[in-house]
C-alpha atoms as a PDB file:
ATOM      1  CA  UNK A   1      37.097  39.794  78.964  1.00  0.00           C
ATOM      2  CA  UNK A   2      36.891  43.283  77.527  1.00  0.00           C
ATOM      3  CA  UNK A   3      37.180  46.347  80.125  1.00  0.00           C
ATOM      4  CA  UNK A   4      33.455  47.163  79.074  1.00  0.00           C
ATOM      5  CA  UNK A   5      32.238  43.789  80.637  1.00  0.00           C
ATOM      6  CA  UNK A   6      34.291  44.899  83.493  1.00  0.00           C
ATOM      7  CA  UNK A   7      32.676  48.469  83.867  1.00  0.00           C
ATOM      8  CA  UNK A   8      28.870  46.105  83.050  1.00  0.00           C
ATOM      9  CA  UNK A   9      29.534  43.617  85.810  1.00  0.00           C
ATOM     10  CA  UNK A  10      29.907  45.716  88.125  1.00  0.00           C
ATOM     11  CA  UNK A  11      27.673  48.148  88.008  1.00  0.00           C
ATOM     12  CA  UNK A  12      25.078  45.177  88.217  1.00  0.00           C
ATOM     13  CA  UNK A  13      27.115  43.998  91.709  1.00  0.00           C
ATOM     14  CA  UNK A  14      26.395  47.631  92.563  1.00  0.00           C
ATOM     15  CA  UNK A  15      22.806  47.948  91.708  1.00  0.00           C
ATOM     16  CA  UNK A  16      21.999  44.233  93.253  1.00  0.00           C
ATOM     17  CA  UNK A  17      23.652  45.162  96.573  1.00  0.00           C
ATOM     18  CA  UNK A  18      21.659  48.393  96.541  1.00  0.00           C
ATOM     19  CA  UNK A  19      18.162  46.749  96.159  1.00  0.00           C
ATOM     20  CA  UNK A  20      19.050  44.173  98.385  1.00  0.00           C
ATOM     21  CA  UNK A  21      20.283  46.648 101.267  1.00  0.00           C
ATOM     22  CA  UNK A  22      17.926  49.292 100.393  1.00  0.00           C
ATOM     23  CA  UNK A  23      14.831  47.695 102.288  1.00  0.00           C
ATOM     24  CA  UNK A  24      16.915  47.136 105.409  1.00  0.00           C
ATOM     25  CA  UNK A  25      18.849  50.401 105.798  1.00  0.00           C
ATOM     26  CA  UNK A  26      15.927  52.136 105.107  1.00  0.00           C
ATOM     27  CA  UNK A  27      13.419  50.313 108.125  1.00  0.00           C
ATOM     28  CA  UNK A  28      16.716  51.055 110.346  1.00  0.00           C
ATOM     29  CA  UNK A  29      16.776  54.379 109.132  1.00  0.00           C
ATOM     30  CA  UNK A  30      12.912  55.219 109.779  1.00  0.00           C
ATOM     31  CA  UNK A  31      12.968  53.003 113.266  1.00  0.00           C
ATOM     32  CA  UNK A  32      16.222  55.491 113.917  1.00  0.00           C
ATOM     33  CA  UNK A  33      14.326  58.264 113.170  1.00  0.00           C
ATOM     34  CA  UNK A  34      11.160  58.013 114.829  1.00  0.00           C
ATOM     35  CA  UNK A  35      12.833  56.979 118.431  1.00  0.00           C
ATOM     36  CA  UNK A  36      14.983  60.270 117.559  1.00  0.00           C
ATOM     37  CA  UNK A  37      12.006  62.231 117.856  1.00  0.00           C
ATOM     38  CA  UNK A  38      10.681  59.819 120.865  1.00  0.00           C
ATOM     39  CA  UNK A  39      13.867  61.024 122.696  1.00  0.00           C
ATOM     40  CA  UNK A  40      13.448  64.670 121.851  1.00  0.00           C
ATOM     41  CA  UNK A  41       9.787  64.932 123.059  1.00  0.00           C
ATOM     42  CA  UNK A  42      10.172  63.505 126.069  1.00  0.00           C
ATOM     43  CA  UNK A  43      14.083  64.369 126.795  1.00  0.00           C
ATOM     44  CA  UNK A  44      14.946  60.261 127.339  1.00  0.00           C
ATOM     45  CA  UNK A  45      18.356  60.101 126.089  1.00  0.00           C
ATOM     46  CA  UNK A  46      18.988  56.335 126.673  1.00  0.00           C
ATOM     47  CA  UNK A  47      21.224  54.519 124.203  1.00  0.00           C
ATOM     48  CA  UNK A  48      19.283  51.303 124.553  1.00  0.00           C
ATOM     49  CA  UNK A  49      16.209  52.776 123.808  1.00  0.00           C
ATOM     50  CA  UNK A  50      18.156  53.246 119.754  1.00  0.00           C
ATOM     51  CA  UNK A  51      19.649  50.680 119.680  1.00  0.00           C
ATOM     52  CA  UNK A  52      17.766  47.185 120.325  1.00  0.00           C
ATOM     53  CA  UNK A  53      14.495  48.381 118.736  1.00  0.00           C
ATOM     54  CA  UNK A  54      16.897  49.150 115.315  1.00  0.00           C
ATOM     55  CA  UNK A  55      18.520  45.662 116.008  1.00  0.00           C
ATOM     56  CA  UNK A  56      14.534  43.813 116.237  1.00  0.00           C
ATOM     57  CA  UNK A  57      13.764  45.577 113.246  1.00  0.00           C
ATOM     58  CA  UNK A  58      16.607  44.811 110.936  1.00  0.00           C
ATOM     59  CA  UNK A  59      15.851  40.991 112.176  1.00  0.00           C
ATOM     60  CA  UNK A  60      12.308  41.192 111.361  1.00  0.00           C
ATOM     61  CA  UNK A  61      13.080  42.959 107.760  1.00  0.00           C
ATOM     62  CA  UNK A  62      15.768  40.296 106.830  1.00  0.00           C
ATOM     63  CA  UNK A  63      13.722  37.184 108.248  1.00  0.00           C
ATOM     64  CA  UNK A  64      10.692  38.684 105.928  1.00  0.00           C
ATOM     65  CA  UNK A  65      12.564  39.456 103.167  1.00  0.00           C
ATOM     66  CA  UNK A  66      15.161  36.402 103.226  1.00  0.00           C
ATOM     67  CA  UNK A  67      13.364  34.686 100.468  1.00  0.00           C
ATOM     68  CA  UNK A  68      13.512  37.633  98.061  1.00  0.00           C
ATOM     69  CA  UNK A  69      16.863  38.236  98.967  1.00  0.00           C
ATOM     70  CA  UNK A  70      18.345  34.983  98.054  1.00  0.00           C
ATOM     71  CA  UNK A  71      16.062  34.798  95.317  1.00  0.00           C
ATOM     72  CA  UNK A  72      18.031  38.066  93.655  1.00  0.00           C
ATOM     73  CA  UNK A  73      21.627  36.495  94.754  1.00  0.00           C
ATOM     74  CA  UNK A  74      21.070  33.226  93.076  1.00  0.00           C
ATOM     75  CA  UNK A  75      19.726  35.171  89.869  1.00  0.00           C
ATOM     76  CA  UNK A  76      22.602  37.619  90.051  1.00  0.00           C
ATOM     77  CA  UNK A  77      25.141  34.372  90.581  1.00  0.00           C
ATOM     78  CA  UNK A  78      23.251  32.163  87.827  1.00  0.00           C
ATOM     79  CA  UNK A  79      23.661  35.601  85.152  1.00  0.00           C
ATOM     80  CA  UNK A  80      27.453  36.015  85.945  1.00  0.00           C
ATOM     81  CA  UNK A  81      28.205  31.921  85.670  1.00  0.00           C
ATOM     82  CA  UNK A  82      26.659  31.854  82.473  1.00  0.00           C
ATOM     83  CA  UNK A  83      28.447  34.423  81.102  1.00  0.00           C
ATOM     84  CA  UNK A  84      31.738  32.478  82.199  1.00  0.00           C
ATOM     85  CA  UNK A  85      32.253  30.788  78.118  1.00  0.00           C
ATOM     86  CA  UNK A  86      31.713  34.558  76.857  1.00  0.00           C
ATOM     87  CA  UNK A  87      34.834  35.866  79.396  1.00  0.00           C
ATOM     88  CA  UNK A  88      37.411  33.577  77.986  1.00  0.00           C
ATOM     89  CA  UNK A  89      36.761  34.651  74.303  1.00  0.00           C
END
């Protein structure tokens, strides 16, 4: 296993844990924001009101997206077992 492998593998652990949390950080992120701006219109400042709709929506994102997400893992998994004969060279 050459230090170049090393540096390849994982940057793709890097990049396939970034598209697979990109979709859900980013719904919490926009559900964040917009009851942000909910509490500064109407001056509610209720920590419920952040944090069980961010909690629904990162449910509903993952239960969508759970096929596509397992989907990438088992490709990412299958790619780094088949490169297991070219490691102990």
């Amino acid at each position: 296993m050459t230090t170049d492998y090393v540096i390849f593998l994982g940057r793709e652990t890097l990049t396939t844990a970034i598209f697979i949390l990109a979709p859900v950080l980013g719904s919490a992120l926009l559900v964040g924001l917009a009851i942000a701006i909910f509490q500064a219109i109407t001056s509610i400042h209720e920590m419920t009101l952040t944090f069980i709709p961010k909690i629904a929506v990162v449910g509903l994102v993952l239960l969508i997206l759970m096929p596509w997400i397992l989907n990438m893992i088992m490709d990412f998994v299958q790619e780094v077992y088949s490169q297991i004969p070219l490691m102990v060279e």
